[in-house]
PDB file of N, CA and C in Angstrom:
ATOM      1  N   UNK A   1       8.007   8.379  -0.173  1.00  0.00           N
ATOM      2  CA  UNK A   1       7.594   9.770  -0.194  1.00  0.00           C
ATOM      3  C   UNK A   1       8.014  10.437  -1.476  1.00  0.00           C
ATOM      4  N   UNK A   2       7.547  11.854  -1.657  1.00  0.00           N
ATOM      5  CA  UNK A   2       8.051  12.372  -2.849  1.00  0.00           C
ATOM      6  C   UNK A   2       7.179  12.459  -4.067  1.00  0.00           C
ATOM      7  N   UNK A   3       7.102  13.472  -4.753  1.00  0.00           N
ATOM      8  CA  UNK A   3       6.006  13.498  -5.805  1.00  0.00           C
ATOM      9  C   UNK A   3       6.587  13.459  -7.285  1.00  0.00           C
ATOM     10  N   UNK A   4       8.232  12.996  -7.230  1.00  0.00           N
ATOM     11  CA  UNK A   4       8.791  13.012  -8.680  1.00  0.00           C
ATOM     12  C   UNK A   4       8.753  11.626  -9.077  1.00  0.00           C
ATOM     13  N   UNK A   5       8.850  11.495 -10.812  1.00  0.00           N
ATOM     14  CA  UNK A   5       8.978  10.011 -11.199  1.00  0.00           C
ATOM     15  C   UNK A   5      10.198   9.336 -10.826  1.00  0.00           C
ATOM     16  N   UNK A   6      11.270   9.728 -10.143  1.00  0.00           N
ATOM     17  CA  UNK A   6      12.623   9.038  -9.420  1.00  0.00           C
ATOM     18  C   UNK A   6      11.740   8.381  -8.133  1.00  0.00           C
ATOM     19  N   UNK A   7      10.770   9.400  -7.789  1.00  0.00           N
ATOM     20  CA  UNK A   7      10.147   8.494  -6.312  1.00  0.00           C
ATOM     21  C   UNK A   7       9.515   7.542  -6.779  1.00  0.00           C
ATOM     22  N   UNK A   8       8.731   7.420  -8.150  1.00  0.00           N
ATOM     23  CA  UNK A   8       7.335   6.920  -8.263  1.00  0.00           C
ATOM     24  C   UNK A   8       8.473   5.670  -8.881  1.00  0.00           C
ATOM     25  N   UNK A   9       8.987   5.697  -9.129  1.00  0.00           N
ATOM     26  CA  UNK A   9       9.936   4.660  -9.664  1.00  0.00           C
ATOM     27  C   UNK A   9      10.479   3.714  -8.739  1.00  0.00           C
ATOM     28  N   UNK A  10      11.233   3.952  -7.316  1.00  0.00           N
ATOM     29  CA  UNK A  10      10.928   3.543  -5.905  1.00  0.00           C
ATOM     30  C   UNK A  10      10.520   2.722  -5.646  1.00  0.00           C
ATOM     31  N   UNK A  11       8.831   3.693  -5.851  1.00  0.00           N
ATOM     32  CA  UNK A  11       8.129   3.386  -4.583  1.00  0.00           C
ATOM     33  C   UNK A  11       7.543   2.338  -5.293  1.00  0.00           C
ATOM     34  N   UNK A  12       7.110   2.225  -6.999  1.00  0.00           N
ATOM     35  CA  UNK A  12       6.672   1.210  -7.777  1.00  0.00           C
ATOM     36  C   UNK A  12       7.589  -0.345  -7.134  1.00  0.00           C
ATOM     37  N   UNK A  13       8.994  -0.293  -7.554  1.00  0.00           N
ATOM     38  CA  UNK A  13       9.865  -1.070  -7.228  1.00  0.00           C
ATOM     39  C   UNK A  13       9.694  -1.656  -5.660  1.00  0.00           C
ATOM     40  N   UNK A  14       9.765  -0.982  -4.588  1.00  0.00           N
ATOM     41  CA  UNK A  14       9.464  -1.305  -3.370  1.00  0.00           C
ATOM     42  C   UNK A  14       8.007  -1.916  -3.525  1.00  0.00           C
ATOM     43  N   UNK A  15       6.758  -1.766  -3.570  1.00  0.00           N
ATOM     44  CA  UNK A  15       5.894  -2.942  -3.859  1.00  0.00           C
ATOM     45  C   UNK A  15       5.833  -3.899  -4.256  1.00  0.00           C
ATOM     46  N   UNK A  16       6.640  -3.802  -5.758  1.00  0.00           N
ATOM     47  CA  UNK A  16       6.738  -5.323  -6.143  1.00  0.00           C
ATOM     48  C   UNK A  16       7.765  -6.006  -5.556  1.00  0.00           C
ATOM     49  N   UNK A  17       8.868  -5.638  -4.461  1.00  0.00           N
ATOM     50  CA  UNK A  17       9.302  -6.225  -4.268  1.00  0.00           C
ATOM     51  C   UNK A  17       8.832  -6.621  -2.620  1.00  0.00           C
ATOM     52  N   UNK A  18       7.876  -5.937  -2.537  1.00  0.00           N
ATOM     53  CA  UNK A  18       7.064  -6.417  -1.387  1.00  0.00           C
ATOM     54  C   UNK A  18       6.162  -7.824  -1.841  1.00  0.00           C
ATOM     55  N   UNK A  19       5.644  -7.853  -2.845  1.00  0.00           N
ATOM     56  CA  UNK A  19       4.354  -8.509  -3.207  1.00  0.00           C
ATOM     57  C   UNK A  19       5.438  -9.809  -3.542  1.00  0.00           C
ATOM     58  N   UNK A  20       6.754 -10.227  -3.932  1.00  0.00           N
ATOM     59  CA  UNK A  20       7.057 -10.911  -4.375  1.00  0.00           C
ATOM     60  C   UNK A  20       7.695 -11.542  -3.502  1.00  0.00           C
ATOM     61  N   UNK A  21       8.117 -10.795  -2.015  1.00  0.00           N
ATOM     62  CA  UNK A  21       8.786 -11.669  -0.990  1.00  0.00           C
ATOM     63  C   UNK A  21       7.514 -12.419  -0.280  1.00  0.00           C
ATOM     64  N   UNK A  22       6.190 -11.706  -0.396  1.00  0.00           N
ATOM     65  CA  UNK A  22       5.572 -12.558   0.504  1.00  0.00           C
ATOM     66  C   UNK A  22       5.453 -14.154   0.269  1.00  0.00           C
ATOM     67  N   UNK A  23       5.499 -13.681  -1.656  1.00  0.00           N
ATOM     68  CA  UNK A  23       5.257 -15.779  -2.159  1.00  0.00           C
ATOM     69  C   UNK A  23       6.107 -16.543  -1.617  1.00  0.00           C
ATOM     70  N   UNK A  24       7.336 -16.118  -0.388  1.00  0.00           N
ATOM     71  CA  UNK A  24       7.994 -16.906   0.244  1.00  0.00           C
ATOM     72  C   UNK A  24       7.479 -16.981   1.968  1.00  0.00           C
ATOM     73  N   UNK A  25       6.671 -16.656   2.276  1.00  0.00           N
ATOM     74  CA  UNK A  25       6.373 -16.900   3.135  1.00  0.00           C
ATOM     75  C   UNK A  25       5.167 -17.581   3.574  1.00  0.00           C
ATOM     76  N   UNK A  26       5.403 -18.656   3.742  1.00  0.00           N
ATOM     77  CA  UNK A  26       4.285 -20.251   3.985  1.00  0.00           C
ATOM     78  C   UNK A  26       3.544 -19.791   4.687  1.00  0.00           C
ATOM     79  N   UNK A  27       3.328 -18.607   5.937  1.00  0.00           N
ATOM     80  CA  UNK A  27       1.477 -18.386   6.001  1.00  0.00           C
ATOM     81  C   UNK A  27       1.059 -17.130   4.686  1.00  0.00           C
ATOM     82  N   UNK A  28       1.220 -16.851   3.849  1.00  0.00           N
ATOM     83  CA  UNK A  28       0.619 -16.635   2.797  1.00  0.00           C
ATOM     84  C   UNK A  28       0.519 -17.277   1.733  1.00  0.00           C
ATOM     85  N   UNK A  29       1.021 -18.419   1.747  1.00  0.00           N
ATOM     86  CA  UNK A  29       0.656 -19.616   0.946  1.00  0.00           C
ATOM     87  C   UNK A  29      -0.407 -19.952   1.569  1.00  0.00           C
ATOM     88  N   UNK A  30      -0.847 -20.377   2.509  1.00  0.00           N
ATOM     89  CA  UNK A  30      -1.575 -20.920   2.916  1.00  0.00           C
ATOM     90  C   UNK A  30      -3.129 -20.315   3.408  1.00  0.00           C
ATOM     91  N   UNK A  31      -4.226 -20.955   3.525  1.00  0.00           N
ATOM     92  CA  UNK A  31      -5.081 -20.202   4.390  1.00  0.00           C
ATOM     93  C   UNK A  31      -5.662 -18.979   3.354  1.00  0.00           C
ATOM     94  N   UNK A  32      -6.293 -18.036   4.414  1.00  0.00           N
ATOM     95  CA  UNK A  32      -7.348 -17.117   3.882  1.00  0.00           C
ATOM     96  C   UNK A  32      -6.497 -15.665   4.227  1.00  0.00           C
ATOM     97  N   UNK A  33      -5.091 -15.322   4.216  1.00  0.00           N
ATOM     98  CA  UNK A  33      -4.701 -14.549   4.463  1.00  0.00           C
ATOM     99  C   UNK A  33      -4.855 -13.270   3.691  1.00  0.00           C
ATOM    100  N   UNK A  34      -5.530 -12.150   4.029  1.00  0.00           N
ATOM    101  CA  UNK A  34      -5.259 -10.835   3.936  1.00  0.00           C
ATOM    102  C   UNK A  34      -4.159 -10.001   3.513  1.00  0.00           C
ATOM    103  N   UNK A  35      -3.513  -9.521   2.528  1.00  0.00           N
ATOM    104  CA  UNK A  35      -2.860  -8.242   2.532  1.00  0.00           C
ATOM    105  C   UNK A  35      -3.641  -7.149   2.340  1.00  0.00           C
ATOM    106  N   UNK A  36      -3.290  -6.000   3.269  1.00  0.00           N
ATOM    107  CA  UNK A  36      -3.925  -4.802   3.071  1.00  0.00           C
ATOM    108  C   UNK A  36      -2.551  -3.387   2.880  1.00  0.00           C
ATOM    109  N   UNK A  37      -3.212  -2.802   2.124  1.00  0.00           N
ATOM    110  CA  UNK A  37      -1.926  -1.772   1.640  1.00  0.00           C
ATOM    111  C   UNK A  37      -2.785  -0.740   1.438  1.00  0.00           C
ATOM    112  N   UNK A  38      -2.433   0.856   2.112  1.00  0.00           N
ATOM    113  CA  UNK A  38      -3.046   2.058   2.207  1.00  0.00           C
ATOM    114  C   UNK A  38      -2.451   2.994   0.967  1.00  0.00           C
ATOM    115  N   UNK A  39      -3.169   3.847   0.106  1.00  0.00           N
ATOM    116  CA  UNK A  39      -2.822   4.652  -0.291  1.00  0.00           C
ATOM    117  C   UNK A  39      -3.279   5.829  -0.602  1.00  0.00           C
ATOM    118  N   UNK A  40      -2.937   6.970  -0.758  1.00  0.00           N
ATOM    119  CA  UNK A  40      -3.601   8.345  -0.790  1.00  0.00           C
ATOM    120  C   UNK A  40      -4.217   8.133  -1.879  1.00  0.00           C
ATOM    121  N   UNK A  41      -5.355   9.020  -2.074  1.00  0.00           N
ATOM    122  CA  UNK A  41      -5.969   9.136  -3.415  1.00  0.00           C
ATOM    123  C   UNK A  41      -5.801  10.465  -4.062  1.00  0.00           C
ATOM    124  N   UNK A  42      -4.748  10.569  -4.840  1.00  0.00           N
ATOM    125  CA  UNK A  42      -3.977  11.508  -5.758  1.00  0.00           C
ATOM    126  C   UNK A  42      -3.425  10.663  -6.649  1.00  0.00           C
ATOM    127  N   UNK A  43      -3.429  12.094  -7.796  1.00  0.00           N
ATOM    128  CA  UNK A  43      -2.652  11.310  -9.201  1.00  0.00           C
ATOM    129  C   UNK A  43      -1.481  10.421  -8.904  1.00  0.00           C
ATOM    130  N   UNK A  44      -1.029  11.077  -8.329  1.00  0.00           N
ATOM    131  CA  UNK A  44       0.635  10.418  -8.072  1.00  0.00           C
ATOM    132  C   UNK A  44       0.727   9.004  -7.643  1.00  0.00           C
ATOM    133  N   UNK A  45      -0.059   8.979  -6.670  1.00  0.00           N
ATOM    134  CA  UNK A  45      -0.581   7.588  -5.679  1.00  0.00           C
ATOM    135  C   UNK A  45      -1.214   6.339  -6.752  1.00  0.00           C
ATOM    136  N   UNK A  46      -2.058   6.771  -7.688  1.00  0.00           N
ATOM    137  CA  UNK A  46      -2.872   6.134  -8.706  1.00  0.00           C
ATOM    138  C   UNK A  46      -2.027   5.685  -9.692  1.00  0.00           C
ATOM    139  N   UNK A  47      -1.282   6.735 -10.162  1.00  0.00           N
ATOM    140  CA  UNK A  47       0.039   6.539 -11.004  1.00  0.00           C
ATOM    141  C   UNK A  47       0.957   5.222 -10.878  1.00  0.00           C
ATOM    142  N   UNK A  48       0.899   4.572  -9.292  1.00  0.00           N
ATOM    143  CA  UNK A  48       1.612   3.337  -9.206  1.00  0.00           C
ATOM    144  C   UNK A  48       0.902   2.357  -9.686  1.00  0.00           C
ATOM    145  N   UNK A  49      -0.597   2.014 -10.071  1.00  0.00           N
ATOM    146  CA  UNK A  49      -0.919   1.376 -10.127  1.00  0.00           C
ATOM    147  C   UNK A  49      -0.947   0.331  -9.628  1.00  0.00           C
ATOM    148  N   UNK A  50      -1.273  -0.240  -7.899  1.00  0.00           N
ATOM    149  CA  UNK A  50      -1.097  -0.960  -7.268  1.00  0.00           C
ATOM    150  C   UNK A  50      -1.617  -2.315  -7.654  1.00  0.00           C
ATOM    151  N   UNK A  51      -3.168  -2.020  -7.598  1.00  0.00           N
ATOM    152  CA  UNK A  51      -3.612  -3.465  -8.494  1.00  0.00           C
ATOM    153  C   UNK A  51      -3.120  -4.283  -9.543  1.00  0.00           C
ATOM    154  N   UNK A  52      -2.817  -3.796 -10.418  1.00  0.00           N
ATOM    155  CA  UNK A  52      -1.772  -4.263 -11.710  1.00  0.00           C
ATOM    156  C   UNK A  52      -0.584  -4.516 -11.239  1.00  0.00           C
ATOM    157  N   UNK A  53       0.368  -4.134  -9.981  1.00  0.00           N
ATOM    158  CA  UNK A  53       1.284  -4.298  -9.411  1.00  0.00           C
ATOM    159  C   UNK A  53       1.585  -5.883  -8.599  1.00  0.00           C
ATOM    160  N   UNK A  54       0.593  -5.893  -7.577  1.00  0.00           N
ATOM    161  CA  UNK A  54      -0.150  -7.364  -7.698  1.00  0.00           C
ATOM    162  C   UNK A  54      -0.159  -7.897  -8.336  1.00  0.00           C
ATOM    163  N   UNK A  55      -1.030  -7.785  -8.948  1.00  0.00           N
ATOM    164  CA  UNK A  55      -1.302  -8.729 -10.036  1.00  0.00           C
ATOM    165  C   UNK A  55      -0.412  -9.647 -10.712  1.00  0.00           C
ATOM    166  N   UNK A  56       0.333  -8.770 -11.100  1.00  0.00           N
ATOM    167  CA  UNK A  56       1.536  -9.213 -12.001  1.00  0.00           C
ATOM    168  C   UNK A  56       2.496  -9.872 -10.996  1.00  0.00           C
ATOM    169  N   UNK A  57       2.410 -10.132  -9.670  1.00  0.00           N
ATOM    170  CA  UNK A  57       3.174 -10.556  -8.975  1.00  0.00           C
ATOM    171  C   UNK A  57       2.205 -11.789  -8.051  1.00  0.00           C
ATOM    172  N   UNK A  58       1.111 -12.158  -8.496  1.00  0.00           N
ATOM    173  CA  UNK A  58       0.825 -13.422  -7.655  1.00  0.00           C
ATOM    174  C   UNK A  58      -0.729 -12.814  -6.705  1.00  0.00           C
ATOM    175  N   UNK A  59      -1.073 -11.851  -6.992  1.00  0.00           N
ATOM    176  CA  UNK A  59      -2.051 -11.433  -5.900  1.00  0.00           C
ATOM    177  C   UNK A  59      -2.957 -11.027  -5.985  1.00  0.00           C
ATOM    178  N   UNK A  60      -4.504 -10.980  -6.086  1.00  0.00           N
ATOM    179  CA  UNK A  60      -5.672  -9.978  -6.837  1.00  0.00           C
ATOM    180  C   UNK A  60      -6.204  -9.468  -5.749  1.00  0.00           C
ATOM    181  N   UNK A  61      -6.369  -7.972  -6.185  1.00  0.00           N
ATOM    182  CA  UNK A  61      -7.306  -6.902  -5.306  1.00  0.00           C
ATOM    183  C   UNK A  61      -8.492  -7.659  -5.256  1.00  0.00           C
ATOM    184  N   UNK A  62      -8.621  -7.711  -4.274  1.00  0.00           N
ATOM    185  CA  UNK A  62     -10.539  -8.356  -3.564  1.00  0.00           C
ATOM    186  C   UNK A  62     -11.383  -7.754  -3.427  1.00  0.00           C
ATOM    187  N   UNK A  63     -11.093  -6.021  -2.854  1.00  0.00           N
ATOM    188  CA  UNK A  63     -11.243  -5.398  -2.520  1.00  0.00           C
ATOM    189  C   UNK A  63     -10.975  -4.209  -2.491  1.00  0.00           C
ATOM    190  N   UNK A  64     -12.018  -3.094  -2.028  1.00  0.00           N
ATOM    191  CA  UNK A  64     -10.883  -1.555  -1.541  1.00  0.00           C
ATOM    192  C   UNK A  64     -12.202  -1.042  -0.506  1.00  0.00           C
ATOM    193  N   UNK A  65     -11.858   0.130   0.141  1.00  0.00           N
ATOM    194  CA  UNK A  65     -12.550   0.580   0.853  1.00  0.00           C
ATOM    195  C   UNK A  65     -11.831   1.463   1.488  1.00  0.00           C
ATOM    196  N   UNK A  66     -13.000   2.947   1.467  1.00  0.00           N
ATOM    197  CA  UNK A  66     -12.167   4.222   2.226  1.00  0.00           C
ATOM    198  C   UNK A  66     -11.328   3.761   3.579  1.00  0.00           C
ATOM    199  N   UNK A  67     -10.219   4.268   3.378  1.00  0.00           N
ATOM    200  CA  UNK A  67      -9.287   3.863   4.823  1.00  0.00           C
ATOM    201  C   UNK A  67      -9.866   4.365   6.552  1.00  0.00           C
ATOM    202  N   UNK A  68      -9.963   3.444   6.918  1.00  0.00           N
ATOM    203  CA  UNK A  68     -10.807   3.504   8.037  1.00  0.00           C
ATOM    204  C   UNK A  68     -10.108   4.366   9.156  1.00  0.00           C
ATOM    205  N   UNK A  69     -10.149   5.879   9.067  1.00  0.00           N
ATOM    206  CA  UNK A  69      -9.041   6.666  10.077  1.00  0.00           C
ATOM    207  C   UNK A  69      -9.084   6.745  11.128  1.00  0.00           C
ATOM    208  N   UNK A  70     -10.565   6.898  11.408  1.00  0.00           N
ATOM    209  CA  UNK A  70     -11.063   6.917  13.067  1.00  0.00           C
ATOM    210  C   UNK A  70     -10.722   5.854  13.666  1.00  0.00           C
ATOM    211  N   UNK A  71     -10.960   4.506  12.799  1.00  0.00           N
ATOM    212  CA  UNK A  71     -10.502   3.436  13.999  1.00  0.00           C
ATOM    213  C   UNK A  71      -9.104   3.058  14.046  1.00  0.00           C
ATOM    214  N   UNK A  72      -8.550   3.621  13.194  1.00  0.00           N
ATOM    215  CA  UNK A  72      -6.940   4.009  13.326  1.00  0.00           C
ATOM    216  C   UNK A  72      -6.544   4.572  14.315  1.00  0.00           C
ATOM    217  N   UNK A  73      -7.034   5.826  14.227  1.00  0.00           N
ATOM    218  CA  UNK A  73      -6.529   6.702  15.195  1.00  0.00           C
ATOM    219  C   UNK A  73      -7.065   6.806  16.340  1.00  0.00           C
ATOM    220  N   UNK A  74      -7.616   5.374  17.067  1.00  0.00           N
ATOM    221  CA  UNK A  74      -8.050   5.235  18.180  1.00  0.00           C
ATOM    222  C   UNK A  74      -7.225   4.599  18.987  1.00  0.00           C
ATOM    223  N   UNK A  75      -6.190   3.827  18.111  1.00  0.00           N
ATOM    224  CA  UNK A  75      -4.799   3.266  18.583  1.00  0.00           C
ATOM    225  C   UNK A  75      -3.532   4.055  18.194  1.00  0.00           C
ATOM    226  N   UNK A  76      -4.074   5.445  18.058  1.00  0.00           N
ATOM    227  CA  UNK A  76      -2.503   5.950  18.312  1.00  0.00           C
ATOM    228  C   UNK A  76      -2.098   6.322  16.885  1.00  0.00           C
ATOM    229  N   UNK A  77      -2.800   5.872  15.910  1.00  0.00           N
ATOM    230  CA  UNK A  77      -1.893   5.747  14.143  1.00  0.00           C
ATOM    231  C   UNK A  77      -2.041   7.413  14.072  1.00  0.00           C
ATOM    232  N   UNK A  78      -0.787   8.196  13.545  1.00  0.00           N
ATOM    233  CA  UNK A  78      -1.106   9.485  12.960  1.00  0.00           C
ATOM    234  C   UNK A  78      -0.378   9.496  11.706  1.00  0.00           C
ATOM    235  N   UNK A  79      -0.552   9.899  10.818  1.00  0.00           N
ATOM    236  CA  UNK A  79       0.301   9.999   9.421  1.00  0.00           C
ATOM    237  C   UNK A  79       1.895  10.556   9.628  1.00  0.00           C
ATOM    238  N   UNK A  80       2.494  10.241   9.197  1.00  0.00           N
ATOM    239  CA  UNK A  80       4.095  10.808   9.952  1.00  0.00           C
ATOM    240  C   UNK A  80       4.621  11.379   8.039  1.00  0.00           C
ATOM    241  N   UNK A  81       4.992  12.304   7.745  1.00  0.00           N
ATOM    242  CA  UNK A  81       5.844  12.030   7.157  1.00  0.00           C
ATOM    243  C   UNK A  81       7.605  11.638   6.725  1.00  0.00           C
ATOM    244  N   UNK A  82       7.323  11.592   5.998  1.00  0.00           N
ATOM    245  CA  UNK A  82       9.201  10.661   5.548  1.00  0.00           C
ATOM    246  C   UNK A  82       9.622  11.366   4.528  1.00  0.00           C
ATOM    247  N   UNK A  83       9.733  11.913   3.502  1.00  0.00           N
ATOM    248  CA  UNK A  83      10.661  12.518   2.488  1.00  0.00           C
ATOM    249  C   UNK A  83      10.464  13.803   2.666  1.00  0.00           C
ATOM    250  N   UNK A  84      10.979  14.940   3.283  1.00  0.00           N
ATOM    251  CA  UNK A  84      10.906  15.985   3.355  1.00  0.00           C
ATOM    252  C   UNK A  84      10.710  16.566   4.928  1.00  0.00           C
ATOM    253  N   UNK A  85      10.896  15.147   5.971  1.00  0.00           N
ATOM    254  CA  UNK A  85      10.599  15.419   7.228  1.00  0.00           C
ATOM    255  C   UNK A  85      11.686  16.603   7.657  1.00  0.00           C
ATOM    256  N   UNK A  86      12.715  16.845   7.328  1.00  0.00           N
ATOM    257  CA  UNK A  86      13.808  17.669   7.911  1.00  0.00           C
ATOM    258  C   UNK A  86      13.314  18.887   7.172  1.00  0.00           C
ATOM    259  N   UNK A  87      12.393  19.301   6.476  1.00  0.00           N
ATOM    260  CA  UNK A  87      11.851  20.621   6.149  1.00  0.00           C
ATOM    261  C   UNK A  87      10.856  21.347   7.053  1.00  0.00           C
ATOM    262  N   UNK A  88      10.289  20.590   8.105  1.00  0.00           N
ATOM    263  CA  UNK A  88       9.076  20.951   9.249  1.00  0.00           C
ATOM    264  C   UNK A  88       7.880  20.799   8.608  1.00  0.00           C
ATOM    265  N   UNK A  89       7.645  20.286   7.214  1.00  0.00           N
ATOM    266  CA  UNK A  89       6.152  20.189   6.797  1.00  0.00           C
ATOM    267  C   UNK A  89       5.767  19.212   7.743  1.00  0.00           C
ATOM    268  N   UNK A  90       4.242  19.413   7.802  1.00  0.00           N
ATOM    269  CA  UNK A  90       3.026  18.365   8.247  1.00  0.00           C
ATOM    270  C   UNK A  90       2.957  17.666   7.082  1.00  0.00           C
ATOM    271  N   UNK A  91       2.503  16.070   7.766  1.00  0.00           N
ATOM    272  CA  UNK A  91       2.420  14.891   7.377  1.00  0.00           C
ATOM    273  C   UNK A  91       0.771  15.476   6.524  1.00  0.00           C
ATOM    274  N   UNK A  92       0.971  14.825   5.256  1.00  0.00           N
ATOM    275  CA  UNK A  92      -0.234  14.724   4.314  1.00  0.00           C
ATOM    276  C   UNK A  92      -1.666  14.097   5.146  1.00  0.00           C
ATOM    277  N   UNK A  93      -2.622  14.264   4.993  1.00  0.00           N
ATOM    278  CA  UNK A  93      -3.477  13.863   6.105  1.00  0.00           C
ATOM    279  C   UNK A  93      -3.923  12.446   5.246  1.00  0.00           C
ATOM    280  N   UNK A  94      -4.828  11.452   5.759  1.00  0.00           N
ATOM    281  CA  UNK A  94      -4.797   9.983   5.490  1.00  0.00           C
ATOM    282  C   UNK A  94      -6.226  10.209   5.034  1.00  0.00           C
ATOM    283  N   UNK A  95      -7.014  11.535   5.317  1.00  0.00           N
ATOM    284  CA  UNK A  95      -8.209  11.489   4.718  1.00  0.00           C
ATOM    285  C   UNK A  95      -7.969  11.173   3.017  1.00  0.00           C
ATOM    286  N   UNK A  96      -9.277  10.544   3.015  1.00  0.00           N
ATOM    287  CA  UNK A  96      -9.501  10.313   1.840  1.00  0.00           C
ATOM    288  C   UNK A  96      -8.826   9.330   0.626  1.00  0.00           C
ATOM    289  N   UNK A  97      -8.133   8.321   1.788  1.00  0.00           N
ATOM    290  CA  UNK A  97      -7.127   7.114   1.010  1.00  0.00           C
ATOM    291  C   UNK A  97      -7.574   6.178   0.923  1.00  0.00           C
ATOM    292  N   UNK A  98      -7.853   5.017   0.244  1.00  0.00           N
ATOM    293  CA  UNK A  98      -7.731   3.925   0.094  1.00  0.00           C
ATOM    294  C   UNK A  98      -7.198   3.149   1.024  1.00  0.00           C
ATOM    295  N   UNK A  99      -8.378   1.846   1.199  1.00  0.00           N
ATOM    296  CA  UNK A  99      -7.260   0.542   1.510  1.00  0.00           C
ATOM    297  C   UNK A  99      -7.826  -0.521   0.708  1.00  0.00           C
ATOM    298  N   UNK A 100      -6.580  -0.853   0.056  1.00  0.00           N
ATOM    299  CA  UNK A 100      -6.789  -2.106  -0.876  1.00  0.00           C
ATOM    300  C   UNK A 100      -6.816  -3.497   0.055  1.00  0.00           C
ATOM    301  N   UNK A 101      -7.214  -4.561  -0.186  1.00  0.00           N
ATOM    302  CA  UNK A 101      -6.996  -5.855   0.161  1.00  0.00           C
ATOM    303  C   UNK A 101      -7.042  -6.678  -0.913  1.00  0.00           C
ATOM    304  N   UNK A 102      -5.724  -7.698  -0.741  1.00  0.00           N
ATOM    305  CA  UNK A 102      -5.694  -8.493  -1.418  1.00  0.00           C
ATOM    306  C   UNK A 102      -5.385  -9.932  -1.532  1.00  0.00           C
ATOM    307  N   UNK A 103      -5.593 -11.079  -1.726  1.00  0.00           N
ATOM    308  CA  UNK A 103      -5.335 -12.472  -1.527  1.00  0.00           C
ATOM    309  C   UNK A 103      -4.346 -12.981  -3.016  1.00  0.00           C
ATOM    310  N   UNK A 104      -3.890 -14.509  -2.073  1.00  0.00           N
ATOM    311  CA  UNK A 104      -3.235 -14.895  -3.557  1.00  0.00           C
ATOM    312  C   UNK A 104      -3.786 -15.548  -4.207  1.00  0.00           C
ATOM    313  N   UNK A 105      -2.946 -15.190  -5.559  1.00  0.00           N
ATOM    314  CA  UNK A 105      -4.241 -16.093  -6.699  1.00  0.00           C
ATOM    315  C   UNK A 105      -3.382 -17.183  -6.997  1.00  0.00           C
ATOM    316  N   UNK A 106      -4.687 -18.242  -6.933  1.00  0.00           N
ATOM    317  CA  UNK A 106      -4.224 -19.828  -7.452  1.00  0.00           C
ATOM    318  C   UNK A 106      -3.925 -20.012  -5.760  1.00  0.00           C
ATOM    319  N   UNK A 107      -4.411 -20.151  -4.267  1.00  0.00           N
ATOM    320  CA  UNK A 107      -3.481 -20.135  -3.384  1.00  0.00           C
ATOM    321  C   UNK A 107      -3.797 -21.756  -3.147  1.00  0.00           C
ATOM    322  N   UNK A 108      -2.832 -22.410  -2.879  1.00  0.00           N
ATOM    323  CA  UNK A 108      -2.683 -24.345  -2.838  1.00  0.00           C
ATOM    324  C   UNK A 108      -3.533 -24.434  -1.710  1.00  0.00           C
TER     325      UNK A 108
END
């Protein structure tokens, strides 16, 4: 959460260190596996540069496509927020985000 470069710095860091634990896990070595990762579409959000984030860590965007909310929120998903929850703001709404998908590259 958070709209300063201390967050964007984070939240950059927390991806790649997402994208880099998966190369340890043998069903994403393997097979036709999917990662999918949501993000708002704002500067800030764009600013991480997710694809290039990947990338550089083993993984290519395949894909993107508006984040599918309705069939989200047919199981319950509502946007929650997290950095600023103890202030009473409402959660940013999920309209209008992204979902990336992505596979690994070179996968054995």
């Amino acid at each position: 959460g958070g709209s300063i470069e201390e967050d964007k710095d984070r939240n950059v860091q927390l991806l790649k260190d997402f994208f880099n634990s998966l190369l340890k896990c043998k069903v994403i070595l393997t097979g036709k596996t999917e990662i999918h990762v949501t993000l708002r579409n704002t500067i800030f959000y764009k600013s991480w540069n997710l694809c290039q984030i990947a990338l550089e860590n083993g993984f290519s965007c395949t894909n993107t496509q508006a984040f599918p909310l309705n069939t989200f929120s047919e199981f319950g998903y509502i946007p929650i927020r997290t950095k600023g929850a103890t202030q009473k703001r409402t959660a940013p709404s999920s309209r209008d985000s992204t979902l990336y998908v992505f596979h690994r590259i070179n996968n054995p």
